[in-house]
Structures are given as C-alpha cells and as structure tokens.
C-alpha atoms as a PDB file:
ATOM      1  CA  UNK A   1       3.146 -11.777 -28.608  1.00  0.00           C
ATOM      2  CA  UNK A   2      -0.500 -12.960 -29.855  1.00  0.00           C
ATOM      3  CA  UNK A   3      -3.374 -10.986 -28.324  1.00  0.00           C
ATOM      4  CA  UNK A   4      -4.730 -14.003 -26.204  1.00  0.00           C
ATOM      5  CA  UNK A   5      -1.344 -14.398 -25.251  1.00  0.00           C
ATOM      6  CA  UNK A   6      -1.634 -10.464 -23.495  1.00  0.00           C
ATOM      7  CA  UNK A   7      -5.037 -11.441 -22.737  1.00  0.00           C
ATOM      8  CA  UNK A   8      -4.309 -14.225 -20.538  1.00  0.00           C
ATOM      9  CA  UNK A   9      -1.595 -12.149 -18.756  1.00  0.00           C
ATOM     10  CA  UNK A  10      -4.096  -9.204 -17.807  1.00  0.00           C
ATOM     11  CA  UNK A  11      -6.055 -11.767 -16.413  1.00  0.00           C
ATOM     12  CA  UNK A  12      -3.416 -13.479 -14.268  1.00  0.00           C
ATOM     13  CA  UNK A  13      -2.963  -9.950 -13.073  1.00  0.00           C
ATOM     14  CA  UNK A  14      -7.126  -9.615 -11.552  1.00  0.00           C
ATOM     15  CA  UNK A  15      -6.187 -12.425 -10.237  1.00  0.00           C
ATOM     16  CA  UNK A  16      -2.773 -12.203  -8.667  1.00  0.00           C
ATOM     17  CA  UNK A  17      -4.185 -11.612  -4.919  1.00  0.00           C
ATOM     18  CA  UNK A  18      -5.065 -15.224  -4.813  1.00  0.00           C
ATOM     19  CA  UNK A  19      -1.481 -16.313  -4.669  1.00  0.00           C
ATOM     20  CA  UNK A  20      -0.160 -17.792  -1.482  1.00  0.00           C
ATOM     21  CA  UNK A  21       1.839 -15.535   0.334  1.00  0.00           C
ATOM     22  CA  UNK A  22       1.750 -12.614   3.298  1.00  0.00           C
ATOM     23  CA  UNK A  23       2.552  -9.835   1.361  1.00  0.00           C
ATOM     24  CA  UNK A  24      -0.118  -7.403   0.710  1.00  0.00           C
ATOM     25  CA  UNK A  25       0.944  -5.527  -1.713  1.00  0.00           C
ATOM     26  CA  UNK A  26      -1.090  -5.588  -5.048  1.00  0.00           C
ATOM     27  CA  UNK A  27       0.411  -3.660  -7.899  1.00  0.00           C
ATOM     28  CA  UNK A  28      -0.482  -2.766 -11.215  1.00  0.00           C
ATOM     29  CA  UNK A  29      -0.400  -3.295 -15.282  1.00  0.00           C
ATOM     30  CA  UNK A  30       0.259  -0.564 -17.462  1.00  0.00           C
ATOM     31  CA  UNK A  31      -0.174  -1.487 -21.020  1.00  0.00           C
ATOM     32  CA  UNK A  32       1.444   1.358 -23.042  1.00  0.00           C
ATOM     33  CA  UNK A  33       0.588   1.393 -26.753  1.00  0.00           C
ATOM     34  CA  UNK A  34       0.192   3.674 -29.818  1.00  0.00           C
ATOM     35  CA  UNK A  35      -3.614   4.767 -30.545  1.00  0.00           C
ATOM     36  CA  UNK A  36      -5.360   2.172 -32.198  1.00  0.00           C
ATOM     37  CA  UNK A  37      -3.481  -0.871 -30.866  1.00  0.00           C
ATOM     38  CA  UNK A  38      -5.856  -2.640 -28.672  1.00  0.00           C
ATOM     39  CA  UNK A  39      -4.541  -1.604 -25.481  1.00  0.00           C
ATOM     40  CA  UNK A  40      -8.334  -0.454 -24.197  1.00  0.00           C
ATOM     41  CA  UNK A  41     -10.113  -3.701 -25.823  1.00  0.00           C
ATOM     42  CA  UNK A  42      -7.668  -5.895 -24.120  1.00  0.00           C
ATOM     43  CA  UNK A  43      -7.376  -3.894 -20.510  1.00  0.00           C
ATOM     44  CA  UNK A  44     -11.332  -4.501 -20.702  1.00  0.00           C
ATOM     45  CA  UNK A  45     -11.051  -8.440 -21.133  1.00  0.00           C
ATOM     46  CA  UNK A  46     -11.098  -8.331 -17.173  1.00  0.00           C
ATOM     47  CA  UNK A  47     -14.505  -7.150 -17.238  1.00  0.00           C
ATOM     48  CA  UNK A  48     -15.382 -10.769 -17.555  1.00  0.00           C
ATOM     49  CA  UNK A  49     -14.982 -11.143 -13.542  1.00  0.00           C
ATOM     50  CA  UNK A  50     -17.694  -9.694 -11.190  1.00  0.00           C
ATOM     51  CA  UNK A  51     -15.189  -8.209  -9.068  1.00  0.00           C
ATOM     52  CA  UNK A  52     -13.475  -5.529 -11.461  1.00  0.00           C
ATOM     53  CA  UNK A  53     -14.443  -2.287 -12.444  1.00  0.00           C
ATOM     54  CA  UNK A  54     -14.437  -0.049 -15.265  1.00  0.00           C
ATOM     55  CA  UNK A  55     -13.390   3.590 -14.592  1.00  0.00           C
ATOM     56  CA  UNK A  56     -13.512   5.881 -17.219  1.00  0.00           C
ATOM     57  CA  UNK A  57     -12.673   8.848 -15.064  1.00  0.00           C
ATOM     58  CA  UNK A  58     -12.374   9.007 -11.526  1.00  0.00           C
ATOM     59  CA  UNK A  59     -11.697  11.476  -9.085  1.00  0.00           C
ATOM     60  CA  UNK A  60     -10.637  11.250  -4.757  1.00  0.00           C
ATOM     61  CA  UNK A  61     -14.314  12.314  -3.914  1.00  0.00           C
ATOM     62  CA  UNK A  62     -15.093   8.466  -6.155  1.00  0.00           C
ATOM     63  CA  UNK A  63     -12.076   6.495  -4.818  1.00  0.00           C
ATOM     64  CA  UNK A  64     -13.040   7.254  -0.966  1.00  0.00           C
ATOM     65  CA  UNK A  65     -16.564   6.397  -1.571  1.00  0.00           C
ATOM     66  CA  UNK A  66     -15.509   2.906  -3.042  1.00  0.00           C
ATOM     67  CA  UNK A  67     -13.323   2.246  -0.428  1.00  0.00           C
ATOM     68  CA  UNK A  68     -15.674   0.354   1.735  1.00  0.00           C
ATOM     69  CA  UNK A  69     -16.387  -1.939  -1.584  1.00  0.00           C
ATOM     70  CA  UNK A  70     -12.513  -2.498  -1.618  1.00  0.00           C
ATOM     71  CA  UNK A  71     -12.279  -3.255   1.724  1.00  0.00           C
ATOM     72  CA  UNK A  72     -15.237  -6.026   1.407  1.00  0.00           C
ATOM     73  CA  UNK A  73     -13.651  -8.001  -1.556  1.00  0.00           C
ATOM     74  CA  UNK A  74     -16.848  -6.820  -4.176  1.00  0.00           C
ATOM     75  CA  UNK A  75     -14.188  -4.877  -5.862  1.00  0.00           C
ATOM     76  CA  UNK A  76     -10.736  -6.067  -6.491  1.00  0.00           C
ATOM     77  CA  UNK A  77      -9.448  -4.706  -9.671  1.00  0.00           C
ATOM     78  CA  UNK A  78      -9.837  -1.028 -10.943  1.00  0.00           C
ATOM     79  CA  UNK A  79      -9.233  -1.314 -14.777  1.00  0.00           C
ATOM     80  CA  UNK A  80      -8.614   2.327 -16.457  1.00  0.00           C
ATOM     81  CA  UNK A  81      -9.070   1.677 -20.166  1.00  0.00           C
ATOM     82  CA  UNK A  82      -8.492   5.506 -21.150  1.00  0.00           C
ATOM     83  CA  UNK A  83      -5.938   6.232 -18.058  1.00  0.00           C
ATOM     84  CA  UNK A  84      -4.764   9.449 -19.537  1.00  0.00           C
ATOM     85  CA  UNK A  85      -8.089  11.026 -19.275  1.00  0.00           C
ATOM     86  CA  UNK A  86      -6.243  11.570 -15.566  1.00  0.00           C
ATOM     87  CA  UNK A  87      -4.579  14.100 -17.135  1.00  0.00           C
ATOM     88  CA  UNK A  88      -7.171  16.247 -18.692  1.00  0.00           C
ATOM     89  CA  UNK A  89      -7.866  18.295 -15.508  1.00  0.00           C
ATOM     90  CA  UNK A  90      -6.178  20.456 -13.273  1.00  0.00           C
ATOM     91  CA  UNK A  91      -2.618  19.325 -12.700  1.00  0.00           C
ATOM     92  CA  UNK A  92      -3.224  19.120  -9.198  1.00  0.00           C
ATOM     93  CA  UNK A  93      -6.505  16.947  -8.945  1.00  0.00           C
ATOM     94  CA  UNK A  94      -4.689  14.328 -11.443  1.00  0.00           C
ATOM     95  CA  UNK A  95      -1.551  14.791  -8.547  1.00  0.00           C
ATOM     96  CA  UNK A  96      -4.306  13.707  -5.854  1.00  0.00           C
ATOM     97  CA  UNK A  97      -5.459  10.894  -7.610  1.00  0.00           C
ATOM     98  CA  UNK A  98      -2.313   9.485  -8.462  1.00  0.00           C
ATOM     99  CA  UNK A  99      -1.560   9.534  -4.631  1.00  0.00           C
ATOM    100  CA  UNK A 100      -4.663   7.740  -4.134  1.00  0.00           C
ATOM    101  CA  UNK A 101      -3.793   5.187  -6.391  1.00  0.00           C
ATOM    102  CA  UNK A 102      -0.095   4.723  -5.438  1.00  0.00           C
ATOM    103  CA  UNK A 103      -1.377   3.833  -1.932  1.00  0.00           C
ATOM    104  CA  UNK A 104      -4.109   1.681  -2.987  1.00  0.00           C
ATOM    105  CA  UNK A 105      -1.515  -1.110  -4.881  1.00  0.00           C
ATOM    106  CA  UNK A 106       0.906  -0.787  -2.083  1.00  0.00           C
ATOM    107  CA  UNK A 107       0.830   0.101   1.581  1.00  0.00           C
ATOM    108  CA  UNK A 108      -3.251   0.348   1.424  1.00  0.00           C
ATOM    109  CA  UNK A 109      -5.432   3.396   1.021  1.00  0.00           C
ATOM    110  CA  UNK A 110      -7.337   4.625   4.557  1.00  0.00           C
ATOM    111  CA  UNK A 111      -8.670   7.607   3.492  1.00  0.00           C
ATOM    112  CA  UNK A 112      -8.847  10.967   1.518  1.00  0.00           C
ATOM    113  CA  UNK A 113      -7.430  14.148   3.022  1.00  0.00           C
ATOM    114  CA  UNK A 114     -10.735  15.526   3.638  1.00  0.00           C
ATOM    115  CA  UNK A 115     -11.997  12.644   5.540  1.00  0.00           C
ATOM    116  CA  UNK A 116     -11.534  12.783   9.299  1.00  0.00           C
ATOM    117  CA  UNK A 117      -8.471  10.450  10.051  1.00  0.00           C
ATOM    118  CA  UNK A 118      -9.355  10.210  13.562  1.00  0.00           C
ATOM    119  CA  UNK A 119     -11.513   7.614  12.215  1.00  0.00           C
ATOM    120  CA  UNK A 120     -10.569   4.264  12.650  1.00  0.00           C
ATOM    121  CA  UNK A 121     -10.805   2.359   8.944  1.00  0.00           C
ATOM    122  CA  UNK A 122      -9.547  -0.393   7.118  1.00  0.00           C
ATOM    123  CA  UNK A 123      -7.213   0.217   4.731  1.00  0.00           C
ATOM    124  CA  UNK A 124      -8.329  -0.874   1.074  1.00  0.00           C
ATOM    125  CA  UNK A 125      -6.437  -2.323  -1.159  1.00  0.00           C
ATOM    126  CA  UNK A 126      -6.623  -2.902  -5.475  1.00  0.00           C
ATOM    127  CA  UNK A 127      -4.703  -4.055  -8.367  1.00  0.00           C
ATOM    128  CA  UNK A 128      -5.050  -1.416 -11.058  1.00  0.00           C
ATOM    129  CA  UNK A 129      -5.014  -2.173 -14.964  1.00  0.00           C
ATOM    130  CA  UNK A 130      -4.272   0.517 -17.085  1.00  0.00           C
ATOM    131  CA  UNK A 131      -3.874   1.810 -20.665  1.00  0.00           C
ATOM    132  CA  UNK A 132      -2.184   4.858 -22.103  1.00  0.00           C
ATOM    133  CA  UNK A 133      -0.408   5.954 -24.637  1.00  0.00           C
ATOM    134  CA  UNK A 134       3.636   6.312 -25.247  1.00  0.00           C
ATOM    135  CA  UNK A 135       2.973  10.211 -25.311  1.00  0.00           C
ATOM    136  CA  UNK A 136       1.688  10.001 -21.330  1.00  0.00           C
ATOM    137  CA  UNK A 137       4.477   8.386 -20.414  1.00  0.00           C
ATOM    138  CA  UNK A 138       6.945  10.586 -22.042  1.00  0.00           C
ATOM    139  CA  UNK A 139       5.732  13.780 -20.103  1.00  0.00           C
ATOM    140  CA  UNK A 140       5.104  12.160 -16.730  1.00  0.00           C
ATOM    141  CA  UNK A 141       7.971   9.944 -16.385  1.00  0.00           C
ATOM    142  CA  UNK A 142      10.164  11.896 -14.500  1.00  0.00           C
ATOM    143  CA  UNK A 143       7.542  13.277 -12.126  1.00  0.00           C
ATOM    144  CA  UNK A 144       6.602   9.335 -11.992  1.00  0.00           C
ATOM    145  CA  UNK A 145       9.882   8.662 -11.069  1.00  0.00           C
ATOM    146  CA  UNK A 146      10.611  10.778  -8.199  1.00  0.00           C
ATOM    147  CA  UNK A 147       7.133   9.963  -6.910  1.00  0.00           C
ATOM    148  CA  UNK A 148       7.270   6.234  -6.702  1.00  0.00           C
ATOM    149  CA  UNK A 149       4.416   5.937  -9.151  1.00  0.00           C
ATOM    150  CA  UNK A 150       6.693   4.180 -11.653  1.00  0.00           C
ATOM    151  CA  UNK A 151       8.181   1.097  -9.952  1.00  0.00           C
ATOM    152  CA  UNK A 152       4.424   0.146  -8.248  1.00  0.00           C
ATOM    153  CA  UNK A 153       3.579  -1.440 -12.105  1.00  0.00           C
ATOM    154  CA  UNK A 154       4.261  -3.627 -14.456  1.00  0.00           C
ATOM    155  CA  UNK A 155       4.867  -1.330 -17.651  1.00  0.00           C
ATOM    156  CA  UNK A 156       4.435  -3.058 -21.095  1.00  0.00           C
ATOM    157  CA  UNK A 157       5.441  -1.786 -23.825  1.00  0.00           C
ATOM    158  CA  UNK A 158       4.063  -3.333 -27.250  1.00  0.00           C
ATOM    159  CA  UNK A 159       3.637  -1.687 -31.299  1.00  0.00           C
ATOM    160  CA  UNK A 160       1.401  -3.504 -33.970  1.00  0.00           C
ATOM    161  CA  UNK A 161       2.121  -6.169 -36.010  1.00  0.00           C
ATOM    162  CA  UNK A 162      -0.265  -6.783 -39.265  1.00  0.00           C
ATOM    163  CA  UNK A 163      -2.369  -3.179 -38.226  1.00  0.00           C
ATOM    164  CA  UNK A 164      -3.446  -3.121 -42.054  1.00  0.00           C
ATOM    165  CA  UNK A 165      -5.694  -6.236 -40.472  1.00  0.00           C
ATOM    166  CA  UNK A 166      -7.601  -3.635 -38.657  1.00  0.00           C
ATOM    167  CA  UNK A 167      -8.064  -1.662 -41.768  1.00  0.00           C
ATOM    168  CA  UNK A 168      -9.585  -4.811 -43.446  1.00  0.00           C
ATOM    169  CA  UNK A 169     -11.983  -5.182 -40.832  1.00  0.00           C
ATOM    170  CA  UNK A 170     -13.270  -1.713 -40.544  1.00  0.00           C
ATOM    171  CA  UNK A 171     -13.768  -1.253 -44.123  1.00  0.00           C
ATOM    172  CA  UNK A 172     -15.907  -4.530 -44.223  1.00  0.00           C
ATOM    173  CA  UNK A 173     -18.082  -2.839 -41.061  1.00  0.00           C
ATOM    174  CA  UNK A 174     -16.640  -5.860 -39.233  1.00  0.00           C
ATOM    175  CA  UNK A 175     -15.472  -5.998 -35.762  1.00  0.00           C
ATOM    176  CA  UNK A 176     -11.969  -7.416 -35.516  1.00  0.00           C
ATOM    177  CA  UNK A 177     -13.097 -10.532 -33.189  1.00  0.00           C
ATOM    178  CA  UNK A 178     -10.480 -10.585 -29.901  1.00  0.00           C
ATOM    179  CA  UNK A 179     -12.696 -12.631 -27.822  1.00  0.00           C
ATOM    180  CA  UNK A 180     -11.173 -14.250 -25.061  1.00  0.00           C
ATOM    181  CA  UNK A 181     -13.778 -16.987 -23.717  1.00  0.00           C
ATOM    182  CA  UNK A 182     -11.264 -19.328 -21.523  1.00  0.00           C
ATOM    183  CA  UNK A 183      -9.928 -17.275 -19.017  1.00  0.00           C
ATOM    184  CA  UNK A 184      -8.043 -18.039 -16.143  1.00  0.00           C
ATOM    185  CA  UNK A 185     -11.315 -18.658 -13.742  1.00  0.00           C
ATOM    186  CA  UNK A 186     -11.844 -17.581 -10.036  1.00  0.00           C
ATOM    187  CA  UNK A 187     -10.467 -20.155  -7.340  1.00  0.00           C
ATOM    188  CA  UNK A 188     -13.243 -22.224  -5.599  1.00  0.00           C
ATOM    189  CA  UNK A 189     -14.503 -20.540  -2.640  1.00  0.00           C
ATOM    190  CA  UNK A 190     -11.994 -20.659   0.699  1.00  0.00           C
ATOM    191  CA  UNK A 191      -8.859 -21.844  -1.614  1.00  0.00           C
ATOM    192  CA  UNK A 192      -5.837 -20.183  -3.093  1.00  0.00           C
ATOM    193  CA  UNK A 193      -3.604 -20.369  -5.600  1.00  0.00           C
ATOM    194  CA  UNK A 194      -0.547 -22.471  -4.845  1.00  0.00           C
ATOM    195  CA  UNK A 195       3.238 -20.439  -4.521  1.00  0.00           C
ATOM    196  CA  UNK A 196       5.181 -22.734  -7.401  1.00  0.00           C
ATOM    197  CA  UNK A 197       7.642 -21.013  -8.763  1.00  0.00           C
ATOM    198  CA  UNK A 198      11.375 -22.522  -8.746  1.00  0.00           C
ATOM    199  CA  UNK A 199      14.376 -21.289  -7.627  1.00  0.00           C
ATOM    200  CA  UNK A 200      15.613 -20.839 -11.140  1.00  0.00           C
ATOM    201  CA  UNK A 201      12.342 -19.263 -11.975  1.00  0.00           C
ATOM    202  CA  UNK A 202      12.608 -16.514  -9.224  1.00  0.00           C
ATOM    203  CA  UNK A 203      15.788 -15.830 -10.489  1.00  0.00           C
ATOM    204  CA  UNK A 204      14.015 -15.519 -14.186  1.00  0.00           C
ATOM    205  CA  UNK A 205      11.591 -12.875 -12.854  1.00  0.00           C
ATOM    206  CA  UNK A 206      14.204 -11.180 -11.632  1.00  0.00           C
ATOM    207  CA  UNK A 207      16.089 -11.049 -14.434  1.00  0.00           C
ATOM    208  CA  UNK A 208      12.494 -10.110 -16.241  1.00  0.00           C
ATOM    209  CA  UNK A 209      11.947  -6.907 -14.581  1.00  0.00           C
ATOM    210  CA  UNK A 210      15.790  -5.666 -14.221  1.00  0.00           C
ATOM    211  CA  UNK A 211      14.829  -3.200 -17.869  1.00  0.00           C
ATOM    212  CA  UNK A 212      11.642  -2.050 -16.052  1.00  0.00           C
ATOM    213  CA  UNK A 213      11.333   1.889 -14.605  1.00  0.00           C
ATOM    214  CA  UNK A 214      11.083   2.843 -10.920  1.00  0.00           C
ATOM    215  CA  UNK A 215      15.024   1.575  -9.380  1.00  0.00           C
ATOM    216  CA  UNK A 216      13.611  -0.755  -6.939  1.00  0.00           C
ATOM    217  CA  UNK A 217      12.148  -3.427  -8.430  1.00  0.00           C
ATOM    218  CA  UNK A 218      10.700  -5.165  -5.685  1.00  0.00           C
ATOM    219  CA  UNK A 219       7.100  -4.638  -6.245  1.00  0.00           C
ATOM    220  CA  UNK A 220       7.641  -5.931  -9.589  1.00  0.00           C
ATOM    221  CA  UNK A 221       9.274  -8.835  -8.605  1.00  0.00           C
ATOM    222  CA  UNK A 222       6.282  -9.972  -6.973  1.00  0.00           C
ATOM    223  CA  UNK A 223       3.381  -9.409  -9.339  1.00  0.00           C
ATOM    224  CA  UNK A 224       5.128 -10.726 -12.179  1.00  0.00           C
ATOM    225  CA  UNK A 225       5.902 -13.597  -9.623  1.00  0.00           C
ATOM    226  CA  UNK A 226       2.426 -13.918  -8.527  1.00  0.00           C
ATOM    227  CA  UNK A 227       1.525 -13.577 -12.592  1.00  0.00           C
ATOM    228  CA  UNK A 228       3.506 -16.625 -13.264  1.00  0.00           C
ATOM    229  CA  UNK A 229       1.820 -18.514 -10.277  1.00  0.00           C
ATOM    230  CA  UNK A 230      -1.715 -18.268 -11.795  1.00  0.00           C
ATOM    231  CA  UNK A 231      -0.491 -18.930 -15.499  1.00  0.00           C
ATOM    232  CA  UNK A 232       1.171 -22.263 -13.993  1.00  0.00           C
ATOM    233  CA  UNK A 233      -2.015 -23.108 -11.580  1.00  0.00           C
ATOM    234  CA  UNK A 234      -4.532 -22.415 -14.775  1.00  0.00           C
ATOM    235  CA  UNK A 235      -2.260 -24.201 -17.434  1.00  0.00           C
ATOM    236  CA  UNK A 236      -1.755 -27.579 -15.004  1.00  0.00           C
ATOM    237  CA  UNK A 237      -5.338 -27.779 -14.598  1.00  0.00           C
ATOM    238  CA  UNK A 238      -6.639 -27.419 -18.362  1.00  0.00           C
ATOM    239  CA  UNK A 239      -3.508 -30.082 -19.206  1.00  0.00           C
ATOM    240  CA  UNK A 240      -1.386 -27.089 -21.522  1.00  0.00           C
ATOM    241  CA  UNK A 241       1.470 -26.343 -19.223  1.00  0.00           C
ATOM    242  CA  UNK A 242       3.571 -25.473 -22.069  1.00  0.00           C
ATOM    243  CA  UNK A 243       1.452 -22.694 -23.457  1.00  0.00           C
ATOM    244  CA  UNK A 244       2.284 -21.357 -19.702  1.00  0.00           C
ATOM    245  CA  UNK A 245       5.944 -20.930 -20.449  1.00  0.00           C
ATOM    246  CA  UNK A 246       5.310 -19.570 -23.922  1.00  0.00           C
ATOM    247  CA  UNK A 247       2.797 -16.584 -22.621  1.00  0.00           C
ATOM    248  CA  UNK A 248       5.392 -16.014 -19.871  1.00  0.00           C
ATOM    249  CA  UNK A 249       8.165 -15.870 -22.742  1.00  0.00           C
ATOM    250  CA  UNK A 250       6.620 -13.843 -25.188  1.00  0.00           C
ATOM    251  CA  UNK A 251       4.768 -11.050 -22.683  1.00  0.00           C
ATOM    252  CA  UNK A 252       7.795 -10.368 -21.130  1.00  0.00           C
ATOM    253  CA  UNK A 253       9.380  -8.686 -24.140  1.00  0.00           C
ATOM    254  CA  UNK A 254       6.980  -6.032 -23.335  1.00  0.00           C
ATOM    255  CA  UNK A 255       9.117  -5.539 -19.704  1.00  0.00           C
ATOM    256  CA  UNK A 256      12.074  -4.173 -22.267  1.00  0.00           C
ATOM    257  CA  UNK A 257      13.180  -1.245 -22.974  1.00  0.00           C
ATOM    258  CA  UNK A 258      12.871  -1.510 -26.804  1.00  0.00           C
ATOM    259  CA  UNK A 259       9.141  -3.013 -26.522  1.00  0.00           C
ATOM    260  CA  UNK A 260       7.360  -5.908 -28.391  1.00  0.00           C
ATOM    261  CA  UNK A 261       5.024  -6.334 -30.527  1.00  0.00           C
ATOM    262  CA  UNK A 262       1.330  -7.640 -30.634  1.00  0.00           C
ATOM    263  CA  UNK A 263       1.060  -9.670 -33.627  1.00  0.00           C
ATOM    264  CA  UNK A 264      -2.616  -9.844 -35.397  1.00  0.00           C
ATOM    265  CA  UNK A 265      -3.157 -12.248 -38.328  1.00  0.00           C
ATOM    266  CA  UNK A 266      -5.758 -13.785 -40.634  1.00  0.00           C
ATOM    267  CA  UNK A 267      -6.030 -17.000 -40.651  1.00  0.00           C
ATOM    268  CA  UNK A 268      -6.530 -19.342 -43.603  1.00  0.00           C
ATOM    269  CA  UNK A 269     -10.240 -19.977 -44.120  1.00  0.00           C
ATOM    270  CA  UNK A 270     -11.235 -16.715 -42.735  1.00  0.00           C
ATOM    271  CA  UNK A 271     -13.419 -15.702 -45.693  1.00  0.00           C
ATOM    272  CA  UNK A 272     -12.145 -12.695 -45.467  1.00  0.00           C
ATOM    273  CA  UNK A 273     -13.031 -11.624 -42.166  1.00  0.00           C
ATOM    274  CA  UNK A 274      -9.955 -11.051 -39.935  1.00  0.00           C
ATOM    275  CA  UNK A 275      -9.383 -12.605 -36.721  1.00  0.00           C
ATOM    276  CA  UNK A 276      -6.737 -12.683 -33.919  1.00  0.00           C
ATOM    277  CA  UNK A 277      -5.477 -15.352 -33.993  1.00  0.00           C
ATOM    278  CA  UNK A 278      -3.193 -16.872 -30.898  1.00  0.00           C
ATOM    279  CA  UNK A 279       0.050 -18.865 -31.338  1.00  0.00           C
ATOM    280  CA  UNK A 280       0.111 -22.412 -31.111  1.00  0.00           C
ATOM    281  CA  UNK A 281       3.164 -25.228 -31.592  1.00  0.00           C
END
C-alpha cells in the first residue's frame, strides 16, 4: 500500500457520513503503526477539511463543551494523531474518555456524567481518526474487547517498506514530501453521496472485515461500506475508477491479522531528494 493510497482512505473516512443511508452510526479509523511510520502525518491529511479537528489531548470536561459544535455539523471528524497520550493519566480519566468516545461513533453522545441529564439535548455524533502504536494495543486489547471499544473501528495494521528513505531525507535536512493535494472533496451543498456498492461487493466487505477485532462486525461492515462508496463516487467523477478498486485492494491488507505494509520509494529523477511516491498501472 502507497501512502496516497492510505491517504485517500482516511479521507473517505471524514467523509463517510455523506453516504446515503439511515443509519447513524459513524465509526472510526485506527491506524496502528511502529514509531516513525507516518501514522500521525497521514491521520493529519484530514486537516485539509474545515470540519475536522486536531486533538492532541482531550479530556470529558473538552468533549462536553464541543458537543454543541458536533451537534451543528462545524465539527465532524475528531482526528487523534498521538491517541495514546489517552493513556498517560490516571487510568480512570482515560476509562471516561474512552466511554465518551465509544458513544460518540455509535449510539450518539448526550452528555457527561456531571452534566444534568434532566436536560433535554441532542445527541452528537463524530467519526474519530486515530493513531497509536502496536504497544497500545497490546495492553488495552482485552479491556477493549470486553468494552466494545474494539469492534466500533476500523483497525489497520501497516510496517514500513523502504524506512532507510526516511533516513535519506533527514540527513539531507529534507522533509520527506507526503503531500496529498487531490483529495476526495466535500459534496455540493444539500447533496449526498450515492449508496453503489454491488451485491458481490457487500459480500467483499464482508469478507474484508471477518480478520478484524471486536466479534460483531457490524459497525465495520458499514464504514468500510460507506469507505468504498466515496472512493467509487470520487474516482467516477475525476474519470480513474480503477485506481478505486486498487486503493480498496491494497488498504484492506491492513484489516488482517498479519498487517501490510506502507511502501515509500524514490523515484527516478528525484535528485536525490526522496519522495512518496503512489502506485500507478
């Protein structure tokens, strides 16, 4: 998998909501990944839509106050490019916020415990992006598990391929350049994104996610369905609707158990500077 292959996926995620359907469940992206592979860099490429934020930290007290900002639409995506920084406080406070968070991809979030509930409130709703390492995951899985945190995501799993690239660049003082200037762009105002998956597809994505943690899969099944919608919509429109079926091919390698990798490379005629460089036919 190239990184504007991942890219592209994260950003099919933001904008997963805009699929037809009745289902308002939103879901998640984990992107788990050894130190140093990109995983932060490439949770951030969302930050090129007005309506996601950037959370270093958070905490309840933060999440209720943004609630009313999640309930208007301003903010749709939470993107945590450093999510185990959850886990550098007291056990308990990272326990509350995972609660928080839980609710706010699936059955909606109305309120923190110490807000009066008598008050009547919308519930708020978000798609979360994340990034953490393996080492996270390894001491919170079973806790994740029995707490329904784990099957609410997407959890991909990737290594890197060509790292010494990233050596290259740092010792020339050069930024390894992982732009991503086409993305997927918002719908026009008032429309949606059309439901255009095939039967055989569905079956696909089901078969996509059956490796994935959590038991039920459901939740799964439709963000990665919902995924595949906007990568089709985006594709058809900018005349590339293969390149659709080889993002969808190569990113789900990172649903397996055994993981994928995120290939970097250096292109001929670099002049030494090294570039990501995405896969073409």
């Amino acid at each position: 998998m190239y990184p504007h292959q991942l890219a592209e996926v994260i950003c099919a995620v933001h904008l997963s909501p805009y699929v037809q359907g009745t289902l308002e469940h939103r879901g998640g992206l984990m992107l788990v990944a050894p130190p140093g592979a990109l995983k932060s860099t490439l949770a951030e490429v969302t930050m090129q839509y007005p309506d996601a934020l950037l959370l270093t930290d958070v905490n309840v007290k933060m999440l209720a106050d943004l609630r009313d900002s999640l309930t208007g639409g301003s903010i749709t995506t939470l993107v945590f490019n450093e999510f185990a920084k959850l886990y550098e406080r007291n056990p308990q406070t990272a326990t509350n916020i995972e609660g928080s968070l839980r609710a706010l991809v699936s059955e909606g979030f109305a309120g923190a415990s110490f807000q009066d509930h008598r008050v009547n409130r919308r519930k708020a709703y978000a798609t979360v992006v994340g990034a953490m390492p393996p080492n996270v995951v390894e001491t919170q899985f079973k806790r994740w598990e029995d707490s329904g945190f784990n099957r609410r995501f997407l959890w991909a799993t990737y290594g890197i391929k060509g790292a010494y690239i990233l050596d290259e660049a740092a010792s020339q003082l050069q930024r390894l350049d992982l732009s991503v200037k086409d993305v997927p762009r918002v719908p026009p105002l008032g429309q949606t994104i059309p439901f255009v998956l095939t039967p055989a597809e569905r079956m696909r994505v089901r078969r996509y996610v059956a490796q994935q943690p959590g038991g039920s899969h459901t939740q799964q099944i439709q963000l990665l369905t919902r995924v595949w919608c906007v990568l089709k919509w985006w594709h058809r429109e900018r005349g590339t609707p293969e390149r659709c079926e080889e993002t969808i091919v190569e990113f789900v390698e990172s649903l397996t158990h055994g993981g994928t990798d995120l290939i970097l490379t250096k292109p001929e005629g670099s002049n030494g500077k090294s570039v990501a460089k995405t896969k073409r036919k």
